[in-house]
N, C-alpha and C. Protein backbone atom coordinates (compact mmCIF):
# COMPACT_ATOMS: atom_id res chain seq x y z
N UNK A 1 12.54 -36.20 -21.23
CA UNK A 1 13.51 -35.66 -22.16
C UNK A 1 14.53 -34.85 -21.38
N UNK A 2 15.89 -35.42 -21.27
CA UNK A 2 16.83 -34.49 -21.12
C UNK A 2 17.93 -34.05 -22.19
N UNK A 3 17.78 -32.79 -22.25
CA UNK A 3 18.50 -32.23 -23.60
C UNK A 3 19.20 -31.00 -23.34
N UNK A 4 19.54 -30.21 -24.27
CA UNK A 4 20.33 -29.08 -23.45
C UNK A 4 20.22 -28.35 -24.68
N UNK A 5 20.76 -26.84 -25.31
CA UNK A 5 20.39 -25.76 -26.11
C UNK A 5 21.49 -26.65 -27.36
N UNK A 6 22.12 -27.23 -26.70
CA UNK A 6 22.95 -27.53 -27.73
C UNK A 6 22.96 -28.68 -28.92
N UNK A 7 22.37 -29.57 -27.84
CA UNK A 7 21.27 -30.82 -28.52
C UNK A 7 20.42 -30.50 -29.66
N UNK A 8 19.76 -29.61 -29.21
CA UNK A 8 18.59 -29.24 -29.96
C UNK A 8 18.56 -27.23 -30.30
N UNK A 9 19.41 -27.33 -31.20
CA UNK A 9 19.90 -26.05 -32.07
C UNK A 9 18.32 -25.92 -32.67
N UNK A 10 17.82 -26.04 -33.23
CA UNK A 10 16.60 -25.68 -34.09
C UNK A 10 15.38 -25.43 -32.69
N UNK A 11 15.11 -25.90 -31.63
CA UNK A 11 14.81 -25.56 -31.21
C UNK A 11 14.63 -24.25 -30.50
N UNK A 12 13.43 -23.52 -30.36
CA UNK A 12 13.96 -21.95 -29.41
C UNK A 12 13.72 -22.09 -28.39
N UNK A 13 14.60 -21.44 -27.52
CA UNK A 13 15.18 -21.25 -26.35
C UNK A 13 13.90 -21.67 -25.00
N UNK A 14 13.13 -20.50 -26.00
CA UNK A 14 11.37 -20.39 -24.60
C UNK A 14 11.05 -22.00 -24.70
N UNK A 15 10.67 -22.49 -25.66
CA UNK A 15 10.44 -23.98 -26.16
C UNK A 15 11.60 -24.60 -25.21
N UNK A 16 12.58 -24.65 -25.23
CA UNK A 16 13.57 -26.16 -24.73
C UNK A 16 13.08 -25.41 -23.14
N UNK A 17 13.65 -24.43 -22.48
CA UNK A 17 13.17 -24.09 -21.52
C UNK A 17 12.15 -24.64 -20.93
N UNK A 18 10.77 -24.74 -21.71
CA UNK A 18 9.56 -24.83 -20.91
C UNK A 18 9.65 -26.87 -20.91
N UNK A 19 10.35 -27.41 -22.11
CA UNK A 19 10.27 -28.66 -21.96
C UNK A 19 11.18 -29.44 -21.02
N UNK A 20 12.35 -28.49 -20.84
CA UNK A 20 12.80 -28.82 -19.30
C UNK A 20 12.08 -28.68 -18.30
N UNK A 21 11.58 -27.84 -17.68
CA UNK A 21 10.86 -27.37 -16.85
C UNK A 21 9.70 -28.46 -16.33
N UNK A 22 9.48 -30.07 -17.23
CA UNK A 22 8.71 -30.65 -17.00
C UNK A 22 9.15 -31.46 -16.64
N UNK A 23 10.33 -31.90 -16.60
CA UNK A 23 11.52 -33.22 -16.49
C UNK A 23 11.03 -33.76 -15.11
N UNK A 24 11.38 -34.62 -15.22
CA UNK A 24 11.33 -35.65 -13.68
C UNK A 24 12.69 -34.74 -13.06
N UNK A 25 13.31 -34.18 -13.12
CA UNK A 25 14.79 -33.35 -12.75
C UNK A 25 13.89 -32.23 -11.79
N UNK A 26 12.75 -31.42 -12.71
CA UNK A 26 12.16 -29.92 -12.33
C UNK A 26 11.37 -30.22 -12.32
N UNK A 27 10.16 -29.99 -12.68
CA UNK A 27 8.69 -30.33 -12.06
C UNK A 27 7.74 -30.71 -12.84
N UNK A 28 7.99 -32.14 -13.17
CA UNK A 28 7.18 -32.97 -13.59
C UNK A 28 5.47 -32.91 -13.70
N UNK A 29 5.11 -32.44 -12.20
CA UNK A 29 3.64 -32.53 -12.49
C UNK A 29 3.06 -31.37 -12.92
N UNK A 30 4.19 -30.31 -13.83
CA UNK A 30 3.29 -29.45 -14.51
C UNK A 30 3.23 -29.77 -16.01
N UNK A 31 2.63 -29.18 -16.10
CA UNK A 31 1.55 -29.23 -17.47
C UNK A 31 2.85 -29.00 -18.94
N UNK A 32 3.10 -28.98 -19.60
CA UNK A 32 3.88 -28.16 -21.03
C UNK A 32 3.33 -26.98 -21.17
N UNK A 33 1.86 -26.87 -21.18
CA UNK A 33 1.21 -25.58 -21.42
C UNK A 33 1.57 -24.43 -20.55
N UNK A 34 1.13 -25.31 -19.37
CA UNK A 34 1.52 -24.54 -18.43
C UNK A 34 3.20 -24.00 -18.27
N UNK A 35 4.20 -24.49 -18.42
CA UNK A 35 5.60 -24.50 -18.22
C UNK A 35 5.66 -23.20 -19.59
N UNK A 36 5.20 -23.44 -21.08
CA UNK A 36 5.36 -22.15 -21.75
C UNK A 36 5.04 -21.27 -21.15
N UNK A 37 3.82 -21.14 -20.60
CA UNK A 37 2.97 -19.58 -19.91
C UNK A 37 4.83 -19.34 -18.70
N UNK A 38 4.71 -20.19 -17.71
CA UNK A 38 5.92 -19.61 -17.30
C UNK A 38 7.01 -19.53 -17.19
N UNK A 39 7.70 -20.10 -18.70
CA UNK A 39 9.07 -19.30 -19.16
C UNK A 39 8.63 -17.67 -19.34
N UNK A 40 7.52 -17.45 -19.91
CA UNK A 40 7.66 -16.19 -20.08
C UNK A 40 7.85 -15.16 -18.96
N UNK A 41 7.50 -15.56 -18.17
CA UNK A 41 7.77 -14.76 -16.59
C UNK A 41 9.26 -15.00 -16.40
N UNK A 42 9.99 -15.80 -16.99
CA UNK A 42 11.35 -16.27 -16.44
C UNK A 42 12.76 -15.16 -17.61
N UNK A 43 13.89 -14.99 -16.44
CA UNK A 43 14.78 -14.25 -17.76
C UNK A 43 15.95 -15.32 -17.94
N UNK A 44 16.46 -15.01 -19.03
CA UNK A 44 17.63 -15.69 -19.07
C UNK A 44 18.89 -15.37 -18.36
N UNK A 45 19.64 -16.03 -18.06
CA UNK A 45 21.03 -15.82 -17.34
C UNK A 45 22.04 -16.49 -18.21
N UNK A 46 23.28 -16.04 -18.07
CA UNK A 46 24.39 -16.41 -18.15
C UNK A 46 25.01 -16.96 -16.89
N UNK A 47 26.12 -17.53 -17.14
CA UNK A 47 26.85 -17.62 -15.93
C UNK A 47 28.54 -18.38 -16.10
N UNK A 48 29.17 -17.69 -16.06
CA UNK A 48 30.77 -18.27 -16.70
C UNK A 48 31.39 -19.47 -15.56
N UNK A 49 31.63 -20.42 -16.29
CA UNK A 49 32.62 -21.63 -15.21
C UNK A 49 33.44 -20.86 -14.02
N UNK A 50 33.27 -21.39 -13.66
CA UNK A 50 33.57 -20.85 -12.07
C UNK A 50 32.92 -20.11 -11.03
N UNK A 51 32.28 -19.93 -11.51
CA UNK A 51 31.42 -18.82 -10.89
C UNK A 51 30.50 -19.50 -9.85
N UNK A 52 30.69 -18.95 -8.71
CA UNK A 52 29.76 -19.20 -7.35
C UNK A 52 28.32 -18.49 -7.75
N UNK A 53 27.40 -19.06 -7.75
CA UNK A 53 26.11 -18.28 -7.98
C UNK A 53 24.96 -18.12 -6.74
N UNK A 54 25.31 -19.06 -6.30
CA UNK A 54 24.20 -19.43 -4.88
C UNK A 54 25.39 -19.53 -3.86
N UNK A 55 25.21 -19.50 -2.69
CA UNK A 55 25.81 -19.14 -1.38
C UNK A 55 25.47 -19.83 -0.08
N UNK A 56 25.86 -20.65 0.00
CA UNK A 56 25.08 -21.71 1.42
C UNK A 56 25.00 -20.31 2.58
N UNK A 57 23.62 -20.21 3.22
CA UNK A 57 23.81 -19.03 4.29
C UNK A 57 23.58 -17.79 3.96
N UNK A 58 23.50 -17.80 2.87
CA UNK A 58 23.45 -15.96 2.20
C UNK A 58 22.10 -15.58 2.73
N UNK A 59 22.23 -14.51 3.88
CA UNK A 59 20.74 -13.92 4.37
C UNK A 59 20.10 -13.17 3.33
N UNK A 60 20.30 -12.63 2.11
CA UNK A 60 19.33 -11.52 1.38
C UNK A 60 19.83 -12.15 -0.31
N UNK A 61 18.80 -11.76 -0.94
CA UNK A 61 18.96 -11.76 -2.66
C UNK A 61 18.81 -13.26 -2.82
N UNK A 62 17.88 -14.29 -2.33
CA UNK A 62 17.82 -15.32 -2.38
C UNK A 62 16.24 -15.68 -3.16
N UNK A 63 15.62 -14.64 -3.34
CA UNK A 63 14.28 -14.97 -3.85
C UNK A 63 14.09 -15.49 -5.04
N UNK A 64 14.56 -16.37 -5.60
CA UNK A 64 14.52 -16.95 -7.23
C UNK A 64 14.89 -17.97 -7.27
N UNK A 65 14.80 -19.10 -8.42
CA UNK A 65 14.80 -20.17 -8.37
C UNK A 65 15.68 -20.15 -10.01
N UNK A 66 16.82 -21.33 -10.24
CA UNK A 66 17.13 -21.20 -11.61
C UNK A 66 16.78 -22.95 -12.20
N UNK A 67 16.84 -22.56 -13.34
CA UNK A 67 16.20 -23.54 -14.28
C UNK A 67 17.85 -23.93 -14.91
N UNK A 68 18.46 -25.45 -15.06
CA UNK A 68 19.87 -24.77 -15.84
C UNK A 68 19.15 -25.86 -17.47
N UNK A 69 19.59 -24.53 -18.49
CA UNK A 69 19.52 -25.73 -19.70
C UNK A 69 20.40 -25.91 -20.15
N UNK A 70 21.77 -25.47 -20.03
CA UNK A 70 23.24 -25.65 -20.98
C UNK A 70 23.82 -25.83 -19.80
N UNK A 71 24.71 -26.43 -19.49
CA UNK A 71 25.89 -26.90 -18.53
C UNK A 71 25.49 -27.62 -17.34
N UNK A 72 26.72 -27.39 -16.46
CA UNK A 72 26.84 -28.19 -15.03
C UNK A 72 27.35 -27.57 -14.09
N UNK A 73 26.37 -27.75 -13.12
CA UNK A 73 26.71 -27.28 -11.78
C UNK A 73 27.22 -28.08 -10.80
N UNK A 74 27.90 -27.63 -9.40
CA UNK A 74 28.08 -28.63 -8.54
C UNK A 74 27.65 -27.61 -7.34
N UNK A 75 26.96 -28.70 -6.56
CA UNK A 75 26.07 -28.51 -5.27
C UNK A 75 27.06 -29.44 -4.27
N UNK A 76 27.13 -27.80 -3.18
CA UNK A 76 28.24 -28.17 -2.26
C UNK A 76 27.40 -28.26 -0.68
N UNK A 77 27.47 -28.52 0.29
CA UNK A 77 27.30 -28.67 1.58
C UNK A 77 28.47 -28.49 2.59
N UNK A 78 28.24 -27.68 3.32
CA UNK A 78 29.26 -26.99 4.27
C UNK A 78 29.16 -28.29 5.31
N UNK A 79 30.57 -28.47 5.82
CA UNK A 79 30.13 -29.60 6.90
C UNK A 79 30.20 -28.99 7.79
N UNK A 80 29.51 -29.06 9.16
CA UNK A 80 29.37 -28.78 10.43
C UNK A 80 30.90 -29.13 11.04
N UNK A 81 31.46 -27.83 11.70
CA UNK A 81 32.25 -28.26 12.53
C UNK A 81 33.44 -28.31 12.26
N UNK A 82 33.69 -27.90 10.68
CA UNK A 82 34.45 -28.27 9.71
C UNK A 82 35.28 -27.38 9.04
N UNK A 83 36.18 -26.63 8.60
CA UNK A 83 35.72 -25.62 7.36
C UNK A 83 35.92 -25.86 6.20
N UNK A 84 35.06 -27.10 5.71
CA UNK A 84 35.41 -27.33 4.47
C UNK A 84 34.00 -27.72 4.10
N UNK A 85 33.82 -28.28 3.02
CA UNK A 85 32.36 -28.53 2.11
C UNK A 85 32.50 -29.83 1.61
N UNK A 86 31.63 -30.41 0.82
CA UNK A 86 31.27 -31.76 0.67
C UNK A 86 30.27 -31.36 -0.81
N UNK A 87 30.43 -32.13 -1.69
CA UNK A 87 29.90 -31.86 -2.96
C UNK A 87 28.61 -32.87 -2.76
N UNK A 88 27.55 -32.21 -2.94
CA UNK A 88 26.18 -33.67 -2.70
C UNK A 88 26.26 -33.87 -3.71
N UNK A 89 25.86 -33.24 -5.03
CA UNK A 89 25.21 -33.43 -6.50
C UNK A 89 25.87 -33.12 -7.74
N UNK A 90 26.02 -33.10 -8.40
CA UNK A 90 25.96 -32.45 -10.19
C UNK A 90 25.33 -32.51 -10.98
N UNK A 91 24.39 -31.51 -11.26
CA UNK A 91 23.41 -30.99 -12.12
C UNK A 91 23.57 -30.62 -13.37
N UNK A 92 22.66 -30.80 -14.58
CA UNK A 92 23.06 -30.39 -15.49
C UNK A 92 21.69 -29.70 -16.07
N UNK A 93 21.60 -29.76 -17.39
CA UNK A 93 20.33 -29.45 -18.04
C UNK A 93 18.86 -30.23 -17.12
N UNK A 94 17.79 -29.56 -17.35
CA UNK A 94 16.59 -29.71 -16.61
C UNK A 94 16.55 -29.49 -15.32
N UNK A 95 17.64 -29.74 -14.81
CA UNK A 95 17.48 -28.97 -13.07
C UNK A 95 17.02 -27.98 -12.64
N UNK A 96 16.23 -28.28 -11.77
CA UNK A 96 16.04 -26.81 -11.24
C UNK A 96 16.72 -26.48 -9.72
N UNK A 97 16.62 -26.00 -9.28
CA UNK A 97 17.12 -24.75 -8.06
C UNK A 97 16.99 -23.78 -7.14
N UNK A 98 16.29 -23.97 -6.20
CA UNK A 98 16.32 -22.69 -5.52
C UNK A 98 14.71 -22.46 -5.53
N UNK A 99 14.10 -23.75 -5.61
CA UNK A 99 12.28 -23.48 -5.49
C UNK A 99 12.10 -22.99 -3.71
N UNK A 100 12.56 -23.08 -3.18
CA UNK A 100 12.39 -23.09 -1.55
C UNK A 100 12.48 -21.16 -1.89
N UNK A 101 13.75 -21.13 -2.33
CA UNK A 101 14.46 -19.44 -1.93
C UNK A 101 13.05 -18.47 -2.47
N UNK A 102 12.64 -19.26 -4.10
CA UNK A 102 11.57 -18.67 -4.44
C UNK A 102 10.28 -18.06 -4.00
N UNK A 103 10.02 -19.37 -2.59
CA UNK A 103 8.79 -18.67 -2.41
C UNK A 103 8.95 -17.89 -0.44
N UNK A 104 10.26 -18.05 -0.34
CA UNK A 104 10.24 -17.68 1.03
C UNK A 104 11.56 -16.81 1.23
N UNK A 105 12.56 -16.84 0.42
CA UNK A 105 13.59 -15.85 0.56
C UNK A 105 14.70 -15.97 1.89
N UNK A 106 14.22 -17.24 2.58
CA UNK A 106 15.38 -17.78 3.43
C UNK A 106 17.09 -18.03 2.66
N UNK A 107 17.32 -18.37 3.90
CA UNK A 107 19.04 -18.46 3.15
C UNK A 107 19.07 -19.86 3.04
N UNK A 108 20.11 -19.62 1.50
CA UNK A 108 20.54 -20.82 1.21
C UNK A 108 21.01 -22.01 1.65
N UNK A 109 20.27 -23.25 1.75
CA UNK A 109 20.68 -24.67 2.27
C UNK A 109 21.74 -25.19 1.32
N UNK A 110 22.56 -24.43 0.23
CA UNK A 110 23.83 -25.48 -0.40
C UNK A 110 24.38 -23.49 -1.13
N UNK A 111 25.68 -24.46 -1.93
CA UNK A 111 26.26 -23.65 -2.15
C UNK A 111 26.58 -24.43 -3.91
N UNK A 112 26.42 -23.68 -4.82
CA UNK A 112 26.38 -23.66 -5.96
C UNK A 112 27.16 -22.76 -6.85
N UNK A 113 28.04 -23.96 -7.91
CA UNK A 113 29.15 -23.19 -8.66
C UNK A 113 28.59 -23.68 -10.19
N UNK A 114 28.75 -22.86 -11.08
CA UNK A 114 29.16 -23.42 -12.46
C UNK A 114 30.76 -24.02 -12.96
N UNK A 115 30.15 -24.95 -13.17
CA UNK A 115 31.62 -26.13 -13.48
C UNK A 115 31.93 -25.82 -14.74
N UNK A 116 30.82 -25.44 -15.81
CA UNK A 116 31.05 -25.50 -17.09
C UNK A 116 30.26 -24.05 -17.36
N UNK A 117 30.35 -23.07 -18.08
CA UNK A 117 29.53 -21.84 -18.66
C UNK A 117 28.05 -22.57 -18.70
N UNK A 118 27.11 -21.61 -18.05
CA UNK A 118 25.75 -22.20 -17.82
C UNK A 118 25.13 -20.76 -18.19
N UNK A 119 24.09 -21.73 -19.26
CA UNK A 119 22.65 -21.17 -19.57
C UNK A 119 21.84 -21.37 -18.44
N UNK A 120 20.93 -20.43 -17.99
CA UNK A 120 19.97 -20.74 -17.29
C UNK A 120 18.40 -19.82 -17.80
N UNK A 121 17.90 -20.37 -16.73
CA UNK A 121 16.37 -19.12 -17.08
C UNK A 121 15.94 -19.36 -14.85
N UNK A 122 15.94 -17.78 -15.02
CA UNK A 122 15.51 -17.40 -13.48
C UNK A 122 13.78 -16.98 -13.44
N UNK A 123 13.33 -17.32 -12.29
CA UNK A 123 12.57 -17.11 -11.95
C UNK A 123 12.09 -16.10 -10.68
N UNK A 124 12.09 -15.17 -10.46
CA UNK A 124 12.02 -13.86 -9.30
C UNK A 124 11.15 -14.28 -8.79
N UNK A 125 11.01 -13.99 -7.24
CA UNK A 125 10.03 -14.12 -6.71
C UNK A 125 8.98 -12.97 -7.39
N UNK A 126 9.45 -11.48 -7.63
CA UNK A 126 8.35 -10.45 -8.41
C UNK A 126 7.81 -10.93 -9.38
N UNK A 127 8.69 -12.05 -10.26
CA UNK A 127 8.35 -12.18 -11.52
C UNK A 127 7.00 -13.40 -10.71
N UNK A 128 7.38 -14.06 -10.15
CA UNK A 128 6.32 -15.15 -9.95
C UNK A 128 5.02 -14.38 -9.09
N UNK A 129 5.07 -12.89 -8.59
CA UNK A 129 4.11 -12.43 -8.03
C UNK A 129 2.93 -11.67 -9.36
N UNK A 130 3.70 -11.39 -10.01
CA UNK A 130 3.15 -10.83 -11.73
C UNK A 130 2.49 -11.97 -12.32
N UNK A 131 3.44 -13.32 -12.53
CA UNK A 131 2.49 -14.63 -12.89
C UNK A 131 0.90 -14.59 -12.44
N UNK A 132 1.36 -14.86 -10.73
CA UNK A 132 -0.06 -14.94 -10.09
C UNK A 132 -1.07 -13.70 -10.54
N UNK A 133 -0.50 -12.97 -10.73
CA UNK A 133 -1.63 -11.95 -10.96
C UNK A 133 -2.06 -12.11 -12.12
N UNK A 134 -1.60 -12.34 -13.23
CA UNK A 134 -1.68 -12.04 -14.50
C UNK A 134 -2.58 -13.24 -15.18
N UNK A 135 -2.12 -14.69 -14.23
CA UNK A 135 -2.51 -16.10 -14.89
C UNK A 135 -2.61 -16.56 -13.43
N UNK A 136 -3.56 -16.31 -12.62
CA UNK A 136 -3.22 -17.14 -11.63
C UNK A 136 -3.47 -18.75 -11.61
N UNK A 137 -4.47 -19.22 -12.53
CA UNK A 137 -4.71 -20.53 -12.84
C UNK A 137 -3.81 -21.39 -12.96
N UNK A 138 -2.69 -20.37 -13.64
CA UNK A 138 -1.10 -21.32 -14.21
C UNK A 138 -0.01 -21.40 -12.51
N UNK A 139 -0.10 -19.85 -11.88
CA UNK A 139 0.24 -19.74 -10.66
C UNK A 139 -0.19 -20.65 -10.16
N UNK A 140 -0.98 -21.13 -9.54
CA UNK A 140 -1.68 -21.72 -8.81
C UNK A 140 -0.72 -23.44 -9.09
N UNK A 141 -0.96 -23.82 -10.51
CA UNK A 141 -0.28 -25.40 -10.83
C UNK A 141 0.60 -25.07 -10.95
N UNK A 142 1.93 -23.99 -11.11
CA UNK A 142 3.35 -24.12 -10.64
C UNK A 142 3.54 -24.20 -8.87
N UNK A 143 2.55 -23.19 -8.72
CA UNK A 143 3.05 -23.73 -7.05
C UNK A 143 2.79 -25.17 -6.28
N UNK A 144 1.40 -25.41 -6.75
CA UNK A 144 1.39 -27.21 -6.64
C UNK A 144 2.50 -28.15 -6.78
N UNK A 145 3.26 -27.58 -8.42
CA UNK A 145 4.18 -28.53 -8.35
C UNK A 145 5.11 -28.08 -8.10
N UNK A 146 5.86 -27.09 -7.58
CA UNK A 146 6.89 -26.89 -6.74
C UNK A 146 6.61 -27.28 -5.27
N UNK A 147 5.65 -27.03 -4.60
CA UNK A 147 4.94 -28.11 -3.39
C UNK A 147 5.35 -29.32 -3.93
N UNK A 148 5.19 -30.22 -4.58
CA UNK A 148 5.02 -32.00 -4.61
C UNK A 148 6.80 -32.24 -4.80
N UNK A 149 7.32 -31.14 -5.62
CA UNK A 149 8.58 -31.72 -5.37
C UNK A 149 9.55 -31.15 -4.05
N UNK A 150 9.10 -30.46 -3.76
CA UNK A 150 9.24 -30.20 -2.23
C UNK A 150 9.10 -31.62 -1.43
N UNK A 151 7.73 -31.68 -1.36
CA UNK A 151 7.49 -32.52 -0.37
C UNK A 151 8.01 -33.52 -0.81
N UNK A 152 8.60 -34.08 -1.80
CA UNK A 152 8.73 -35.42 -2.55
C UNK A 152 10.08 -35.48 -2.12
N UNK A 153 10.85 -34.35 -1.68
CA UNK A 153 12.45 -33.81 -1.03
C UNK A 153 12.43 -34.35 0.21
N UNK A 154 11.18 -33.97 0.53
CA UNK A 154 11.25 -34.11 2.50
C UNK A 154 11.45 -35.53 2.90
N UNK A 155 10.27 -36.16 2.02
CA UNK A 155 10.18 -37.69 2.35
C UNK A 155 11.54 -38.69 1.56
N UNK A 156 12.27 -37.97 0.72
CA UNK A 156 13.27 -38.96 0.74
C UNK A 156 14.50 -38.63 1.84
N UNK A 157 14.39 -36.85 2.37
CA UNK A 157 15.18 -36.53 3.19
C UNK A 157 14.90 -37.92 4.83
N UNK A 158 13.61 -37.90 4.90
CA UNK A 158 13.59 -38.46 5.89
C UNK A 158 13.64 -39.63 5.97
N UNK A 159 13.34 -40.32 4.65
CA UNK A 159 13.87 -41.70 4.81
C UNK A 159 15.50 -42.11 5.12
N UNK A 160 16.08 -40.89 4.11
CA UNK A 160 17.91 -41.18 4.75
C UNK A 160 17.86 -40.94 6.25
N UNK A 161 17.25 -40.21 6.94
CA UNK A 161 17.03 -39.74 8.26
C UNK A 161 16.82 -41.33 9.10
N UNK A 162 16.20 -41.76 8.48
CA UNK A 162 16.15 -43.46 9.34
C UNK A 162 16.58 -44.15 9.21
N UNK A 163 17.25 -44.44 7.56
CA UNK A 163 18.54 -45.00 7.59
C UNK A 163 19.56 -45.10 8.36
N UNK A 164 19.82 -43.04 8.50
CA UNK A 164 21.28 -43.23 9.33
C UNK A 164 20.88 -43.38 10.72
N UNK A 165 19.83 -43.07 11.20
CA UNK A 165 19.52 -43.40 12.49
C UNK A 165 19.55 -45.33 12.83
N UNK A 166 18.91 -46.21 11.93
CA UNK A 166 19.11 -47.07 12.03
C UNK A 166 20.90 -47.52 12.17
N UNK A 167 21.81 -46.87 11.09
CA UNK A 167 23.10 -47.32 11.21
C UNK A 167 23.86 -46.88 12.40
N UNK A 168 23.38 -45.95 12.79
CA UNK A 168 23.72 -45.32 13.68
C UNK A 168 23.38 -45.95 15.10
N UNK A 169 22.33 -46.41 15.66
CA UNK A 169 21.81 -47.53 16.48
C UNK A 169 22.92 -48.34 16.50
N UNK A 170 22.88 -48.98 15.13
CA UNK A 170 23.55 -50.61 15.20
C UNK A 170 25.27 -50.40 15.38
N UNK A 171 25.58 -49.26 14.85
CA UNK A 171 27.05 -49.15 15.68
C UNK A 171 27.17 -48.85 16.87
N UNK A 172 26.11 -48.33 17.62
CA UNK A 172 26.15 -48.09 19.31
C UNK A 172 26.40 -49.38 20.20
N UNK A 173 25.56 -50.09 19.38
CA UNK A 173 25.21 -51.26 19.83
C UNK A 173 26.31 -52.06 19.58
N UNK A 174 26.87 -51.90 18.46
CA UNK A 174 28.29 -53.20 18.44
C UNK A 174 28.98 -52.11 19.98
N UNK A 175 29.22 -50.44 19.66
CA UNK A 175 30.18 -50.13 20.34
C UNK A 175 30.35 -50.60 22.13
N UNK A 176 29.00 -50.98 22.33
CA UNK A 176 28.11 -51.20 23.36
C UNK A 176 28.88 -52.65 23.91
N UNK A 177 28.66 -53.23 22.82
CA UNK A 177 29.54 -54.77 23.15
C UNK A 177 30.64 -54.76 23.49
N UNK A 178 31.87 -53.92 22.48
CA UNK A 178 32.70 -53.98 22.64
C UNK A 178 33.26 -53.38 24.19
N UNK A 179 32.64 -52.45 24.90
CA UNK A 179 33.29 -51.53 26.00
C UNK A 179 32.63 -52.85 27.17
N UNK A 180 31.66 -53.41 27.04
CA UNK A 180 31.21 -54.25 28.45
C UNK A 180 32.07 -55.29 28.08
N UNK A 181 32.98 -56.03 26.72
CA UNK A 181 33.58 -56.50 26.62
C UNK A 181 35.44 -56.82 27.55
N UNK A 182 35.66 -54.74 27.07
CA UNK A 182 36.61 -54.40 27.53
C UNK A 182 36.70 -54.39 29.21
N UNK A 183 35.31 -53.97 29.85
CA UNK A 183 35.19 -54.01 31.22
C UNK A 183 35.17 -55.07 31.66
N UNK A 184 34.51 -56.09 30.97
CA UNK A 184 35.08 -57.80 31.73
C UNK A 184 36.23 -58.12 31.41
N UNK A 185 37.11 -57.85 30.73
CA UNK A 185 38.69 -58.37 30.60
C UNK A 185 38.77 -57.45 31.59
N UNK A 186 38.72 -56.14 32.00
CA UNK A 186 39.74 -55.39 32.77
C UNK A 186 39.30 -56.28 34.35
N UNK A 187 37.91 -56.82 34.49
CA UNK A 187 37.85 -56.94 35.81
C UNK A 187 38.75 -58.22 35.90
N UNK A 188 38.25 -59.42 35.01
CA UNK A 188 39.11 -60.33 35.24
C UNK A 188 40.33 -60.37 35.32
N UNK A 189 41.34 -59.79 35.20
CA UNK A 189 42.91 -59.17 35.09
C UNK A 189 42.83 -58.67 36.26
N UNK A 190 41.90 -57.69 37.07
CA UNK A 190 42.06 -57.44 38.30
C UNK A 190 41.72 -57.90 39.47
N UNK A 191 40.93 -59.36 39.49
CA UNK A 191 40.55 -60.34 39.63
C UNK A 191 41.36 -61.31 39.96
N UNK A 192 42.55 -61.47 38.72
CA UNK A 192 43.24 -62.08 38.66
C UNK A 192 45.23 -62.06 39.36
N UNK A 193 45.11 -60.56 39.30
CA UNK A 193 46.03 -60.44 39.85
C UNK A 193 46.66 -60.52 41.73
């Protein structure tokens, strides 16, 4: 189910929340039960169009993860070398965000704007240290499945990783042709003259 606050008016908020929260988008292999128990640990946010919310690089205030259920975001990537950015994604309702920052407080790998006024629901790293204490049973299967979609990140990261390494090969290799190409015309011409 992807839906958004607006879709589903009769619905309350904790409710659409926790049924995002299960999406193939956010983390599927938790439970519904489980996902109510932790909206309640989660607060709501606002956030007005335009607004930069996340920070590719930001060393501090990175410990939380957001859930978006109303609007769209766009996920940017700084290019190396560059000074400009590259848009990877656009997110909308059920996404989630920032599971990495959640449990380790490193700096941000993208940079994130609201395109459109966004509902969200945050998750603190305190708030997720109160979870564990309080329910750790439920702790325990959110962190599982923030693990699986982690890891479920890595392994498609690394399959593009062999992709471009493969494409990357096979243009060496034409480039390869072409220069022993260029070096036998130059000898023959000097050869020839």
């Amino acid at each position: 189910m992807r839906s958004s606050l607006s879709e589903q008016p009769d619905l309350p908020p904790e409710e659409l929340a926790a049924r995002l929260l299960v999406t193939p988008s956010a983390l599927d292999e938790l439970r519904l039960t489980d996902a109510k128990r932790v909206v309640k640990y989660m607060r709501p946010q606002l956030i007005e169009a335009g607004t930069v919310f996340i920070h590719e690089g930001k060393l501090t205030g990175n410990d939380y993860m957001v859930l978006i259920l109303e609007g769209d975001i766009s996920v940017e990537s700084e290019l190396p070398g560059n000074d400009g950015s590259i848009v990877v994604n656009i997110m909308g309702p059920g996404h989630l965000i920032g599971e990495m920052g959640v449990l380790d407080g490193s700096p941000r790998s993208a940079t994130c704007t609201a395109i459109t006024d966004i509902a969200a629901a945050v998750l603190s790293r305190s708030d997720l240290r109160r979870l564990l204490k309080a329910e750790p049973a439920v702790g325990a299967r959110l962190l599982l499945a923030i693990s699986k979609r982690m890891a479920d990140r890595l392994r498609e990261t690394t399959r593009k990783l062999r992709t471009f390494a493969q494409m990357n090969k096979a243009l060496q290799q034409e480039l390869d042709v072409i220069a022993r190409s260029r070096r036998g015309a130059g000898r023959a011409a000097d050869d020839g003259s």
